[in-house]
Protein backbone atom coordinates (compact mmCIF):
# COMPACT_ATOMS: atom_id res chain seq x y z
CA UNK A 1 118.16 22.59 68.80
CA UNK A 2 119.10 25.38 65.99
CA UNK A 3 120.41 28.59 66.93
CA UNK A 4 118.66 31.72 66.93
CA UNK A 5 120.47 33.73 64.07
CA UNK A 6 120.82 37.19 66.04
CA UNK A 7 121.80 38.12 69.48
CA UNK A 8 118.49 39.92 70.04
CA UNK A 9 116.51 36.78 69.05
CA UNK A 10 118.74 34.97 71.24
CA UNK A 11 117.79 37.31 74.10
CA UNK A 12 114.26 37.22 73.17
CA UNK A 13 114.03 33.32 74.04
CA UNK A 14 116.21 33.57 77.35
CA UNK A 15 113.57 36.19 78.43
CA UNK A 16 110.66 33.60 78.98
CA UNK A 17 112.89 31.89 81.49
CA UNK A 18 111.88 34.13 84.17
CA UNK A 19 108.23 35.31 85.17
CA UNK A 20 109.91 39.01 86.30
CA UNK A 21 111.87 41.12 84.48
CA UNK A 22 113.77 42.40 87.55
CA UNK A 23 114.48 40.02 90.49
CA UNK A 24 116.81 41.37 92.47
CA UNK A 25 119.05 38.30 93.81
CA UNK A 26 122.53 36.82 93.32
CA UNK A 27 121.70 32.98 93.55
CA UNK A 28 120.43 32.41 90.02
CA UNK A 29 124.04 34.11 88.44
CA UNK A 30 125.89 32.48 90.90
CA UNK A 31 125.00 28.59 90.04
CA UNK A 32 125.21 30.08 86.75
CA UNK A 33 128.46 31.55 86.84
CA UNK A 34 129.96 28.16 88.54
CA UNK A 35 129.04 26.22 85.85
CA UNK A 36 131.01 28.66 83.51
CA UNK A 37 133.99 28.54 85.87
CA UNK A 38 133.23 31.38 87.55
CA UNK A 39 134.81 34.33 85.13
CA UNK A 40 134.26 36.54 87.43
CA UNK A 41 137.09 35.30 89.71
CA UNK A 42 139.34 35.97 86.55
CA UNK A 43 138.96 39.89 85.27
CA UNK A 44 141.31 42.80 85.54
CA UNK A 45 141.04 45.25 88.86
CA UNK A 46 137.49 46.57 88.70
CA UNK A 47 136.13 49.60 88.79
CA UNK A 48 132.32 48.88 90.10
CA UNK A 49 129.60 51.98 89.80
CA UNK A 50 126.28 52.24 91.28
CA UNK A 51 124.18 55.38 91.92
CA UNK A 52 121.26 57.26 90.72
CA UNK A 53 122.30 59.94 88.12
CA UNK A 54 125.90 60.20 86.80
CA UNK A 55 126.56 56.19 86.48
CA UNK A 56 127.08 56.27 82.71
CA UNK A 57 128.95 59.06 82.94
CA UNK A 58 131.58 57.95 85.77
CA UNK A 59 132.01 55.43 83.78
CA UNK A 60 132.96 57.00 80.63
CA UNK A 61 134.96 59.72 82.67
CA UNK A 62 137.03 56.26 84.04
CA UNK A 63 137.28 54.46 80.15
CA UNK A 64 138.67 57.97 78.64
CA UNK A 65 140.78 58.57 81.39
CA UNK A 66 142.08 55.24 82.03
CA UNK A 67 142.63 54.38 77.72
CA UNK A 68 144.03 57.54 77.49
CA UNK A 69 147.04 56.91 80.22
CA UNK A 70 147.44 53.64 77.56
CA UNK A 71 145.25 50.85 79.29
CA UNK A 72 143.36 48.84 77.81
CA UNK A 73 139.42 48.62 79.14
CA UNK A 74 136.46 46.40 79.36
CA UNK A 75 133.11 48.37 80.22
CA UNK A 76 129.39 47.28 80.85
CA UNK A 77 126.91 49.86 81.00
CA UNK A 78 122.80 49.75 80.52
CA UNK A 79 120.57 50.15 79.27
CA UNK A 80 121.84 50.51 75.15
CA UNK A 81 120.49 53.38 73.10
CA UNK A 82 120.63 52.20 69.35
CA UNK A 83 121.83 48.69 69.39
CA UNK A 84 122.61 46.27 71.74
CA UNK A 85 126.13 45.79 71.06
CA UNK A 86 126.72 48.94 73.20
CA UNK A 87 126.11 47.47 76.53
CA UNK A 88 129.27 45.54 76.44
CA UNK A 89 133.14 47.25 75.05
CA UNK A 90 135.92 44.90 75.48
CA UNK A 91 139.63 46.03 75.37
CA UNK A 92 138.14 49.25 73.94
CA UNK A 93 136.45 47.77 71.25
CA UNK A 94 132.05 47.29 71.11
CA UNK A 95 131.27 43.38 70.83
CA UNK A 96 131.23 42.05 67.79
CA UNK A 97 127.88 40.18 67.12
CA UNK A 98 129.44 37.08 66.42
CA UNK A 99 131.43 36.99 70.04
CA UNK A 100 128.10 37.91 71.45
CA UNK A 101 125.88 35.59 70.07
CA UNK A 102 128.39 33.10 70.90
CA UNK A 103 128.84 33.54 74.83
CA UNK A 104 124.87 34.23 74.67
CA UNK A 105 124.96 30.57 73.66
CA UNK A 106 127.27 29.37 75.82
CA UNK A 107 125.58 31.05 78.75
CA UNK A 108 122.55 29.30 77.55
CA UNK A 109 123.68 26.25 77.54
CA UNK A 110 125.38 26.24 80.75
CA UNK A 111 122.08 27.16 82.15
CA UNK A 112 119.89 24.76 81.18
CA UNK A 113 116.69 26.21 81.22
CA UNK A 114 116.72 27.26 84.93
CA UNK A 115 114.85 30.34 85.74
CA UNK A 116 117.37 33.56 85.03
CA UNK A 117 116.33 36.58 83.85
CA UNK A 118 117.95 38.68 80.90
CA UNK A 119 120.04 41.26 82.72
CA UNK A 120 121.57 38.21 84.43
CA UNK A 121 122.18 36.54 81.37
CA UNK A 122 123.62 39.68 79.47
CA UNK A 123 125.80 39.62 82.62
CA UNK A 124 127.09 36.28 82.61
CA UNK A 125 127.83 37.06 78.94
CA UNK A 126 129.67 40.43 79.33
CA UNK A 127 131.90 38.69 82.88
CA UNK A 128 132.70 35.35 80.32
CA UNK A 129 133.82 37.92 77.50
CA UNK A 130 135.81 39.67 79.66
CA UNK A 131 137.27 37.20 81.58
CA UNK A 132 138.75 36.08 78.13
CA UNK A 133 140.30 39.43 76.84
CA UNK A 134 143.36 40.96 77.59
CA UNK A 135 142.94 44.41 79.74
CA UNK A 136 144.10 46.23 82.37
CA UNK A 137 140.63 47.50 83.63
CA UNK A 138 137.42 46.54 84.16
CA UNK A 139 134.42 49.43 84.25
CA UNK A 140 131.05 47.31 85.74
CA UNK A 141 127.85 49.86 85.73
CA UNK A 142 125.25 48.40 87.97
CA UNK A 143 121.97 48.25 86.31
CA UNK A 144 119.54 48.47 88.94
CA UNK A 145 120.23 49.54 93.13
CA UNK A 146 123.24 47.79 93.99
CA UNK A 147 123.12 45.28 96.90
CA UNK A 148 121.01 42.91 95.00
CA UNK A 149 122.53 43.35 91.27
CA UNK A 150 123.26 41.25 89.24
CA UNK A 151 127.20 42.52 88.30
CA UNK A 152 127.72 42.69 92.25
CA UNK A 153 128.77 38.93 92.34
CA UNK A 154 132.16 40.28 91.80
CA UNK A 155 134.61 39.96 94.95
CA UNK A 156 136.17 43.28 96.10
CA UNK A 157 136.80 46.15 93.39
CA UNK A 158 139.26 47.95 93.43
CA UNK A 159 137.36 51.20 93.62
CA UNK A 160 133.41 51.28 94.64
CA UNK A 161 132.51 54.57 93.28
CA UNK A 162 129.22 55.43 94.38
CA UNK A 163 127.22 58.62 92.04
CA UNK A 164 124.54 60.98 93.32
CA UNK A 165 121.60 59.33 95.02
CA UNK A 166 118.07 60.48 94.22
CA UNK A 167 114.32 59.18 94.17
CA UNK A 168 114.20 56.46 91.23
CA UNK A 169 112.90 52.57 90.90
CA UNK A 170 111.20 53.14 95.04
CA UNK A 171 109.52 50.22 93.98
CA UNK A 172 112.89 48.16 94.38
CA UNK A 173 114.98 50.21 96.07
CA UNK A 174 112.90 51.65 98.91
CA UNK A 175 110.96 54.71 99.69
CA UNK A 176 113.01 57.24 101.42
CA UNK A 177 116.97 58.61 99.85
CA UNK A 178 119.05 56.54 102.64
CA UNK A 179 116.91 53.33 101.64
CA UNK A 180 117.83 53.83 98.26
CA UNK A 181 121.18 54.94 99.14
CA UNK A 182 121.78 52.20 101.80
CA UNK A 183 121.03 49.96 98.45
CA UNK A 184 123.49 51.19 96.58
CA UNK A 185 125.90 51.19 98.72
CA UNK A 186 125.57 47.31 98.83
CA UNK A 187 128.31 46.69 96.44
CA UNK A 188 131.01 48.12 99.34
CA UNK A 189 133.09 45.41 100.17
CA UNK A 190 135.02 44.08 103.14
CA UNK A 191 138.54 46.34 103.05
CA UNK A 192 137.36 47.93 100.00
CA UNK A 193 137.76 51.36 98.66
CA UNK A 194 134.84 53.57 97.70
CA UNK A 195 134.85 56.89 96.08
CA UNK A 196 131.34 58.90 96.62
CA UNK A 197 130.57 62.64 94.76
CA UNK A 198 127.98 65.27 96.01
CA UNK A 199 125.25 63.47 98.24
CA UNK A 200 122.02 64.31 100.53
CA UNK A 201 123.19 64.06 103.80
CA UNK A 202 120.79 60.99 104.25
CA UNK A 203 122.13 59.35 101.33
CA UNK A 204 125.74 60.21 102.96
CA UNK A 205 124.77 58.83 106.05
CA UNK A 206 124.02 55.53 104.88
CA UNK A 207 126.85 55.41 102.82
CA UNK A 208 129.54 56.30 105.30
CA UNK A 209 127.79 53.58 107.97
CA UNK A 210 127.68 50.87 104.75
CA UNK A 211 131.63 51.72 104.98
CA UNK A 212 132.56 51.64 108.63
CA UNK A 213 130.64 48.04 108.37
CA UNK A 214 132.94 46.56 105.96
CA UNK A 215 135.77 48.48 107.38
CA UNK A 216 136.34 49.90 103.92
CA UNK A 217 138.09 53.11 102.70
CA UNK A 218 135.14 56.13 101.89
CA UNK A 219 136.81 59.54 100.16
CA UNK A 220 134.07 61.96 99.82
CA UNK A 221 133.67 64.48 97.79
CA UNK A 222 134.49 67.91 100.38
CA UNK A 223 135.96 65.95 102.62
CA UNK A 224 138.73 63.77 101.12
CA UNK A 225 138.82 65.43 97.46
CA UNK A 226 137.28 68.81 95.67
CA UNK A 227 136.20 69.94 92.49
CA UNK A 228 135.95 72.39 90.95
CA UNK A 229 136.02 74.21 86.98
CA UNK A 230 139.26 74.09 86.24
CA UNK A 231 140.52 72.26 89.40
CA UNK A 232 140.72 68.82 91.38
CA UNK A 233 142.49 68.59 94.73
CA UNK A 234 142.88 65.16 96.63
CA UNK A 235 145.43 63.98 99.17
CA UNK A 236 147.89 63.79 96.22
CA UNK A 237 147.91 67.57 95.69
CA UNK A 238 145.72 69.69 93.16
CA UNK A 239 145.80 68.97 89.12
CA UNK A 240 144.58 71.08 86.65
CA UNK A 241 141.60 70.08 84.30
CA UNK A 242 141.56 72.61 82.09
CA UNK A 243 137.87 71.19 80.40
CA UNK A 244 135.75 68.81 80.22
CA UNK A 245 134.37 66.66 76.95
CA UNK A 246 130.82 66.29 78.25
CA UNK A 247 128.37 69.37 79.04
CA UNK A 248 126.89 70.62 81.84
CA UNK A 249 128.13 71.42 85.29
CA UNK A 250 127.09 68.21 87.13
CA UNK A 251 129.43 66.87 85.26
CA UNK A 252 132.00 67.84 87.24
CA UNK A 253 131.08 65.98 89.77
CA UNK A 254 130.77 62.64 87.99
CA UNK A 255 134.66 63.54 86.36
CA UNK A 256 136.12 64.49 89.78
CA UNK A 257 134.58 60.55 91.38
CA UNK A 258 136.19 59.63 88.40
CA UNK A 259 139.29 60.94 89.05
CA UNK A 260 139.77 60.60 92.85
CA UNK A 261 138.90 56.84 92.24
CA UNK A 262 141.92 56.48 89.72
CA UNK A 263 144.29 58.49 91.86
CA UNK A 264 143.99 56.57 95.01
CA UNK A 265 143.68 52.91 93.32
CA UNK A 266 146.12 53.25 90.54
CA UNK A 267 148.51 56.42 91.07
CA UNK A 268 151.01 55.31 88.74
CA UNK A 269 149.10 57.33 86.21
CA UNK A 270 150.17 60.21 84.35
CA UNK A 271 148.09 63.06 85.69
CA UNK A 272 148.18 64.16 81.86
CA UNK A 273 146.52 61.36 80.36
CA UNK A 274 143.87 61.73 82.87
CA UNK A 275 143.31 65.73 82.27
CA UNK A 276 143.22 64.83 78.37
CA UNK A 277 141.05 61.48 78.92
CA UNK A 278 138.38 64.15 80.87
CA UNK A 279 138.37 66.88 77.51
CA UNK A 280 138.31 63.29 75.12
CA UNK A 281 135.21 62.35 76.81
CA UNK A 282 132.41 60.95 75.02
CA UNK A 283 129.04 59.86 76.41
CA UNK A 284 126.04 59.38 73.88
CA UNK A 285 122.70 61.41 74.77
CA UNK A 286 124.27 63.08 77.75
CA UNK A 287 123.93 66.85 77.13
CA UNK A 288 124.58 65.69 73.40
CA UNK A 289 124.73 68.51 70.55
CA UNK A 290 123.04 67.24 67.15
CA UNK A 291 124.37 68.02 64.15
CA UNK A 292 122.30 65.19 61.63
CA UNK A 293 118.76 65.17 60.09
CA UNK A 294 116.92 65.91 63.01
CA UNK A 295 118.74 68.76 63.47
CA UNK A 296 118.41 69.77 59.85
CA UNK A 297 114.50 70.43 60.34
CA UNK A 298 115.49 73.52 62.54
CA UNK A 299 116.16 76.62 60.99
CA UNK A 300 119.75 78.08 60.20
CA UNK A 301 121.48 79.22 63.86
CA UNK A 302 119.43 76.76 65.92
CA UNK A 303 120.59 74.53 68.07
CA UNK A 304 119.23 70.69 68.62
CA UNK A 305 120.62 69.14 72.00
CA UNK A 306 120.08 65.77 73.50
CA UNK A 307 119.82 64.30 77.43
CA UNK A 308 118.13 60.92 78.42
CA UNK A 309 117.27 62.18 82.23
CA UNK A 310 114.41 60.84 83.47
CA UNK A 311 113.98 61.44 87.07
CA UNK A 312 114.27 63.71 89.73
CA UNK A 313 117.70 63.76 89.93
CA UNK A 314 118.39 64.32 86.18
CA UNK A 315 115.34 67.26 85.91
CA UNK A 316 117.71 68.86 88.40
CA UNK A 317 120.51 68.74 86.08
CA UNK A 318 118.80 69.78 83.03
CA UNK A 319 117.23 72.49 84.92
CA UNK A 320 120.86 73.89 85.85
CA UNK A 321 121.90 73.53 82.76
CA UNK A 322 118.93 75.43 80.48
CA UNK A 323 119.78 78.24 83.11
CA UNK A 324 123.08 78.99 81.45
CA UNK A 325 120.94 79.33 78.66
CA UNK A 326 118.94 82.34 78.80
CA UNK A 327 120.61 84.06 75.89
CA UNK A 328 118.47 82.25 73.14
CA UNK A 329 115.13 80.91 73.21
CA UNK A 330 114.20 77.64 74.84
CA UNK A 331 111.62 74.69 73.25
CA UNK A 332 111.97 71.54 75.15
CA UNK A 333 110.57 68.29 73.42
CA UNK A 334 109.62 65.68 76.11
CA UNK A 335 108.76 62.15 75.89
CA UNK A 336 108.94 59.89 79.34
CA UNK A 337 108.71 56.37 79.83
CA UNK A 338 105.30 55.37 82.03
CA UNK A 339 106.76 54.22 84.87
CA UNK A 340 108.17 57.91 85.33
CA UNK A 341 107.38 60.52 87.53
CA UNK A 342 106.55 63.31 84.70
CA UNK A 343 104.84 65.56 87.31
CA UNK A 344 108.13 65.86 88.95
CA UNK A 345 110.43 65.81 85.63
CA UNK A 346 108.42 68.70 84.62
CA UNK A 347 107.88 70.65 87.70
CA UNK A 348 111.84 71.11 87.60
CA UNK A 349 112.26 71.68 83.89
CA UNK A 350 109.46 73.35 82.19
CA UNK A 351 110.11 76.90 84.44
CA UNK A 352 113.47 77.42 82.37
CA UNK A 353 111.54 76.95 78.69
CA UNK A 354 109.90 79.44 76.93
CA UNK A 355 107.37 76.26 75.10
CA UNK A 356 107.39 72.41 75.35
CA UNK A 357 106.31 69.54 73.15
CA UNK A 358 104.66 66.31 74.30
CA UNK A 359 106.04 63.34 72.42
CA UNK A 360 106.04 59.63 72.04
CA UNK A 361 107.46 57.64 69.26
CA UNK A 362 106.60 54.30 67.47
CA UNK A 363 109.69 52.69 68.83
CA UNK A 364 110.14 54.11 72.34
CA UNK A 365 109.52 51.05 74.76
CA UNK A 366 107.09 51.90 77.44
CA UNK A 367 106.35 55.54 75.89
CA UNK A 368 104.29 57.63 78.01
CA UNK A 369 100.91 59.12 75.99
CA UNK A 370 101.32 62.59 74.56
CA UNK A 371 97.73 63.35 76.63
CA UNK A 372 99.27 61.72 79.69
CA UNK A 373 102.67 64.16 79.53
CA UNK A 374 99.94 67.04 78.30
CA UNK A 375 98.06 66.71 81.46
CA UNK A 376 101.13 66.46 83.79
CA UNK A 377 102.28 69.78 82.42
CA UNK A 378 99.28 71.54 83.21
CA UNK A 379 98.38 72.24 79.89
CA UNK A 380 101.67 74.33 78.99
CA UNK A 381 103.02 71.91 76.75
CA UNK A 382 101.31 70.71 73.50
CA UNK A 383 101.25 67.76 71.92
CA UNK A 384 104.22 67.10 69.15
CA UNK A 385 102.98 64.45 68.65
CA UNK A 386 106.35 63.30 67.83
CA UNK A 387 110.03 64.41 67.70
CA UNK A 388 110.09 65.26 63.68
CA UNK A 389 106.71 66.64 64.03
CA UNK A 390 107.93 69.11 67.12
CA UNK A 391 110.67 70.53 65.35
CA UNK A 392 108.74 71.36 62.30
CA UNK A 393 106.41 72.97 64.48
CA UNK A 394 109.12 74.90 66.67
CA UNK A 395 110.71 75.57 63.06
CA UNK A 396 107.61 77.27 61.94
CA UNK A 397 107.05 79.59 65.06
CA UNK A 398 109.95 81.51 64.04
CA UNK A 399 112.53 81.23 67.49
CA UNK A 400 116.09 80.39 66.47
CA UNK A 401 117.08 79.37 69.28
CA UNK A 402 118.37 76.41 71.14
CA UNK A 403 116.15 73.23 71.48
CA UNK A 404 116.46 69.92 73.94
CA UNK A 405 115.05 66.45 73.46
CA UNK A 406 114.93 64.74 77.03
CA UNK A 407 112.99 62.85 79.66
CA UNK A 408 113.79 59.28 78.60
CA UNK A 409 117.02 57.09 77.46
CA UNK A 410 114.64 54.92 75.41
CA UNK A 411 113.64 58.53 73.62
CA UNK A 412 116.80 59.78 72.83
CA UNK A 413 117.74 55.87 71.45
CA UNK A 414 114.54 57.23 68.79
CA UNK A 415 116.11 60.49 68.69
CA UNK A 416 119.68 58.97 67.75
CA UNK A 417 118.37 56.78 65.08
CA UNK A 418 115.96 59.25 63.90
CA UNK A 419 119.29 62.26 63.63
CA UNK A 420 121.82 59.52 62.45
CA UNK A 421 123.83 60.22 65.51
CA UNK A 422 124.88 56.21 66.52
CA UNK A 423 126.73 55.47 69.41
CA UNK A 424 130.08 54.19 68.50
């Protein structure tokens, strides 16, 4: 049988092995990851994050920090924006598409047409890949809840760092916060140590009990460490972070997990590298000033600024942030995906704008209609129909002011391409 010649071709036949697209179970991987001598077994200390809102983030907070005190870093993170490639950085470095295509093959082949699905597959790929590099550190993202993920067939990490919990996926997860939280908290491990931010107190709650059951280590944030602009204080004694490279101030939160989870699990590192790794900080689409051809539609002294939040939790950031904004006009340009709560999303968001844009583009998997997003907003926004077409139109009314894409990660991949902003 003839290779496919691409990765995503590749991907495209390994996804009619499996009738769902998300199953959430461990067996599958794990026959599969025997047969492939189990690289799992074999990576550098790992870093595992799960949560709501802030995964990405953490993660990228972790990588900076982490490459920055010298070490060199695997990460896995979903979903990608632009291409593919970005799901999967080993030693530092995005995977080349021959290395992928190749350990998509392998992974193939060692599974033998038994029912997987993709994310399982991209996993196997990414753990093989990484079992075979040189690094220091291992950054796994969990793509979906925790307990039942595919990257949680990983033994112990050496830091569980567990993000702000909010309403998202109930379908999978569970309906209330501490069923989605008690989820998450799944990839706590016997003796473990887990680092948790900012929670509900019912998403605490079923954290703290997941950690008394596996007799594992919890520092929480107010309790064990603090944050602060400006300031991080753990049991090691307060350090100075002077900024930080991505915007907004729930950031802090996601830098300060970030840094009490390096702290405790590897304090031989130089509290300098980590303050400059935090201001190095880059994280495509989170609170992301562009500066390319989208941006070029708006007039001179406008601003164009992009964020991929999509739920309840990530309205609530936006909304904090366009509240530090009241200096200049606000236009908001929203496109959702349709499995999305955009009553919600908007609820929180469209209070801070001063007008909003319903848009879907060609490309945007799943995109929610214009009408759909129209209706949701109670007529106050109108219909773009599109990003290019929304900024001519926000161009024409005359604000200079500052303008944000956001509502879906699959929308600001458009918007990316569309500016000429790629991840890198």
């Amino acid at each position: 049988m003839s290779l496919d010649p691409t990765p995503d071709d590749l991907l495209a036949r390994l996804a009619g092995l499996h009738p769902k697209l998300i199953d959430l179970s461990l067996d599958r991987l794990r026959r599969l990851l025997a047969r492939l001598d189990n690289p799992e077994a074999r990576l550098p200390p790992v870093v595992h994050v799960a949560g709501t809102n802030g995964k990405g983030s953490t993660c990228a907070f972790v990588r900076a920090m982490a490459e920055a005190a010298g070490l060199r870093v695997h990460v896995f993170t979903s979903p990608h924006l632009v291409r593919f490639n970005e799901r999967i950085r080993i030693a530092g470095r995005l995977v080349a598409d021959d290395a992928l295509g190749a350990a998509l093959s392998e992974v193939e082949a060692a599974n033998d047409g038994a029912p997987i699905t993709v994310f399982e597959v991209i996993t196997a790929a990414a753990l093989l890949l990484f079992a075979r590099a040189p690094a220091e550190l291992c950054v796994l993202e969990v793509g979906l809840g925790g307990r039942g993920d595919a990257t949680n067939v990983i033994a112990t990490p050496r830091v569980a760092a567990i993000t702000s919990v909010s309403l998202d996926h109930q379908e999978f997860l569970g309906e209330t916060i501490g069923e989605i939280a008690a989820e998450k908290a799944g990839i706590i491990k016997p003796g473990g140590l887990v680092v948790t931010g900012a929670q509900r107190a019912e998403a605490m709650a079923a954290i703290t009990a997941a950690a008394a059951r596996q007799g594992a280590r919890l520092l929480a944030r107010d309790r064990d460490w603090t944050i602060e602009p400006g300031r991080f204080e753990d049991a090691r004694g307060v350090l100075a972070v002077p900024r930080l490279g991505l915007s907004g101030a729930h950031q802090w939160d996601n830098a300060g997990i970030a840094l009490a989870a390096l702290r405790a699990a590897m304090p031989g590192l130089a509290e300098a590298a980590l303050t400059d790794g935090a201001a190095r900080v880059t994280w495509p689409a989170r609170m992301q000033r562009l500066r390319g051809a989208l941006a070029g539609l708006l007039p001179a002294g406008a601003e164009l600024w992009l964020d991929g939040g999509h739920n309840e939790g990530g309205a609530a950031a936006i909304a904090e942030m366009l509240a530090g904004w009241g200096d200049k006009p606000i236009d908001l340009v929203v496109g959702m995906k349709q499995t999305k709560d955009e009553t919600a999303f908007l609820a929180r968001v469209l209070p801070r704008a001063d007008a909003a844009f319903a848009v879907a583009e060609p490309g945007q998997h799943l995109a929610m209609p214009v009408d759909a997003i129209v209706a949701a907003s109670g007529g106050r926004a109108v219909p773009g129909p599109d990003i290019r077409g929304a900024l001519r139109r926000i161009a024409a009314s005359g604000r200079v002011g500052r303008v944000l894409i956001c509502g879906s990660l699959h929308l600001a991949g458009e918007a990316l391409k569309l500016d000429g902003s790629l991840p890198a």
